[in-house]
Protein backbone atom coordinates (compact mmCIF):
# COMPACT_ATOMS: atom_id res chain seq x y z
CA UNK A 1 6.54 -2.86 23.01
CA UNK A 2 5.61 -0.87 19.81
CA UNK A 3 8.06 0.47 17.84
CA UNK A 4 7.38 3.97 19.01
CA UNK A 5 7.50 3.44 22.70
CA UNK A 6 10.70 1.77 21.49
CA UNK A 7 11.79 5.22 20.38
CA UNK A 8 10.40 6.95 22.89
CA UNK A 9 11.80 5.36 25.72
CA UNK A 10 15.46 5.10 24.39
CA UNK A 11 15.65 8.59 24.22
CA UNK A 12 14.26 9.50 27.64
CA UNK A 13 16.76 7.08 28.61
CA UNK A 14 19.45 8.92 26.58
CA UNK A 15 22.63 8.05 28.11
CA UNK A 16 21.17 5.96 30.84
CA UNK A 17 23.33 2.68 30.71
CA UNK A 18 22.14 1.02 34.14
CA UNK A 19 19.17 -0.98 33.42
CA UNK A 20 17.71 -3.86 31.70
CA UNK A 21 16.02 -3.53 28.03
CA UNK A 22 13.82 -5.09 26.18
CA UNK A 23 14.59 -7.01 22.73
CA UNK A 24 12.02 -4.84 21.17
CA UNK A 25 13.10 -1.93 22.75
CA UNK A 26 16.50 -2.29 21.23
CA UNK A 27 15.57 -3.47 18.40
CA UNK A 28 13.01 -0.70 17.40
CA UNK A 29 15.35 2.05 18.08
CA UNK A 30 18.06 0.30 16.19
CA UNK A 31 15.78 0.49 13.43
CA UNK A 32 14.92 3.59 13.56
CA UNK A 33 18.18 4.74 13.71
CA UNK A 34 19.64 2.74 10.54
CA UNK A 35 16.62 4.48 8.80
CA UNK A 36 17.22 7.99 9.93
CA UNK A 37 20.86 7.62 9.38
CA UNK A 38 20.23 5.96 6.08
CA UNK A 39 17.86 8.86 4.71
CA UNK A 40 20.43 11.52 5.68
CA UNK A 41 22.72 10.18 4.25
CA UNK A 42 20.65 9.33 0.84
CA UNK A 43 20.05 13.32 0.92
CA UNK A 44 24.00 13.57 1.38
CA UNK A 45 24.53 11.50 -1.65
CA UNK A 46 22.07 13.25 -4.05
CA UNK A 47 23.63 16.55 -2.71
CA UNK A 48 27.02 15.22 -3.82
CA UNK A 49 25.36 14.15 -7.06
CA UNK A 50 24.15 17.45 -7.92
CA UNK A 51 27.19 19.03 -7.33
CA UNK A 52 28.91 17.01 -9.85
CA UNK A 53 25.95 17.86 -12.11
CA UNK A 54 26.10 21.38 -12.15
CA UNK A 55 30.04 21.70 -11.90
CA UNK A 56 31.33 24.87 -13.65
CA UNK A 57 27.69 27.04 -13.38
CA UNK A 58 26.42 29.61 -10.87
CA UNK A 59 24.24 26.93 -9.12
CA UNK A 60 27.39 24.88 -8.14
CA UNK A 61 28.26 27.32 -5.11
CA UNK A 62 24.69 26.76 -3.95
CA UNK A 63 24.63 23.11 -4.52
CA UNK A 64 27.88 23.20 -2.48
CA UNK A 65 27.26 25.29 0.60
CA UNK A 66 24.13 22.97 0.74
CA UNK A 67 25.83 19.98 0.58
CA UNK A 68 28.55 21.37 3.11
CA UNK A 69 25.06 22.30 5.78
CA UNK A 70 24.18 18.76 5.49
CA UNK A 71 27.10 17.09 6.28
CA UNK A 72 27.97 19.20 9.24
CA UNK A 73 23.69 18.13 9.81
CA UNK A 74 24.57 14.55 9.21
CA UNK A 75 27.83 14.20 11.31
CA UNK A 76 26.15 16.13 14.00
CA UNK A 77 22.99 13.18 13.87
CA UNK A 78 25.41 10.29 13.77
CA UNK A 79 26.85 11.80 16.94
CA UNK A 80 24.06 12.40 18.69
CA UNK A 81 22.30 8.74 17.97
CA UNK A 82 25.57 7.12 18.83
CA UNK A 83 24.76 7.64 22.57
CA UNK A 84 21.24 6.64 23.04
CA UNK A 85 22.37 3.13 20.25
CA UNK A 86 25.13 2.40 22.95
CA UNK A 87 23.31 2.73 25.94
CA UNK A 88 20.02 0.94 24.80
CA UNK A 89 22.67 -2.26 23.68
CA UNK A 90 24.65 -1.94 27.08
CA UNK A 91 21.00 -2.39 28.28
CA UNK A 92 20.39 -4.97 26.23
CA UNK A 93 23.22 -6.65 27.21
CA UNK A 94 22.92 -6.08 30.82
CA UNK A 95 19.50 -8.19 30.04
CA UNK A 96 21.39 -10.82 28.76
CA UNK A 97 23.56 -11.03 32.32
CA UNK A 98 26.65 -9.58 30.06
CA UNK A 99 28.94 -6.53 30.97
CA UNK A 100 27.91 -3.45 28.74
CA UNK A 101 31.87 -3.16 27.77
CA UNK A 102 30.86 -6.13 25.12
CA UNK A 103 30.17 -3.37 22.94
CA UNK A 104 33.53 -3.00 22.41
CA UNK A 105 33.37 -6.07 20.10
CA UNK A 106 31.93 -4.18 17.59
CA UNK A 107 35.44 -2.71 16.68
CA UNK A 108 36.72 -5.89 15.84
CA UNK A 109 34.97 -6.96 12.65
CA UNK A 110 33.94 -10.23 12.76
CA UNK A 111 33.58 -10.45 16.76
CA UNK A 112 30.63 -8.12 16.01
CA UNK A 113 28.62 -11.25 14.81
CA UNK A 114 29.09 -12.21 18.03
CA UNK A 115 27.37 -9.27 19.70
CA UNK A 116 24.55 -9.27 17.25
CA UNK A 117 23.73 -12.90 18.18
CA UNK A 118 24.25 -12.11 21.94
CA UNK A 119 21.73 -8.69 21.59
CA UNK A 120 19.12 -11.50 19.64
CA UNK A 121 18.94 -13.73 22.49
CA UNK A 122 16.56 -13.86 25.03
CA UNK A 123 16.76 -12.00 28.27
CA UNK A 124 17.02 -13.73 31.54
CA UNK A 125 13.48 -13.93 33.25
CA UNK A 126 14.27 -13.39 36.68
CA UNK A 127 16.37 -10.61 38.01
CA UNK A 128 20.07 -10.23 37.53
CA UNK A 129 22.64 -8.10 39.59
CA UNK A 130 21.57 -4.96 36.55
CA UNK A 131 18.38 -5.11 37.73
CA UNK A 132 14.46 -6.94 37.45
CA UNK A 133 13.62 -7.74 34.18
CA UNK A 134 11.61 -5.08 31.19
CA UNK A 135 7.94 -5.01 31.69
CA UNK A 136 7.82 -5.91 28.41
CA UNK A 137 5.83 -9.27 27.85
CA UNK A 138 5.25 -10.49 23.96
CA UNK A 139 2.35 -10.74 22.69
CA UNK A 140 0.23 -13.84 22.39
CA UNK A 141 0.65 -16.79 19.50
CA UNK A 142 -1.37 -16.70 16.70
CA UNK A 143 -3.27 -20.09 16.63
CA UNK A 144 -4.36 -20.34 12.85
């Protein structure tokens, strides 16, 4: 699955947490998310920068108000990716033969490696009481 199928198909399954996904299809969208999140909040951070910059002129109020937009913008896209990350893992982990509610791992600091390694793994090939495998097939080996 390309990455923006990946996309794609996360978010028409937005809060759909019955299923079975794909490691690409998780994977892709977890990407994209870190580097959505990651550039808003780079854009929150110069913001914040140029606040401190121009501290004590005109343009601070501006710099401020703007910076204030954005972090309303950025709270506002953390909350609405949160969603779409959890269901795609539940469905990843519903793949993996593993309750969704393993998710709640990732509160615990280190049990969170534990959930990485578990969304990493290989997907059962048959069907599983969540449902038949993804259509997803990888691609052929490279002979060099």
């Amino acid at each position: 699955m390309d990455p923006v199928t990946s996309v794609r198909t996360c978010f028409q399954k937005y809060a759909e947490f019955n299923g079975r996904a794909s490691r690409p299809e998780f994977w892709w969208f977890y990407l994209f998310s870190v580097l959505v999140l990651f550039a808003a909040y780079f854009v929150q951070f110069l913001l914040s920068i140029a606040q401190l910059g121009f501290a004590g002129t005109r343009i601070s109020l501006f710099v401020g108000l703007m910076s204030f937009v954005v972090n309303i913008g950025v709270l506002a896209l953390a909350v609405a990716l949160i969603i779409p990350l959890l269901a795609a893992g539940s469905r990843r982990l519903h793949d993996r033969d593993q309750s969704g509610w393993l998710q709640l791992l990732m509160l615990v600091p280190c049990a969170s490696i534990a959930l990485i390694v578990i969304w990493a793994l290989d997907g059962n090939p048959g069907p599983n009481p969540f449902g038949p495998p993804p259509t997803w097939t990888p691609p052929p080996a490279i002979n060099l």
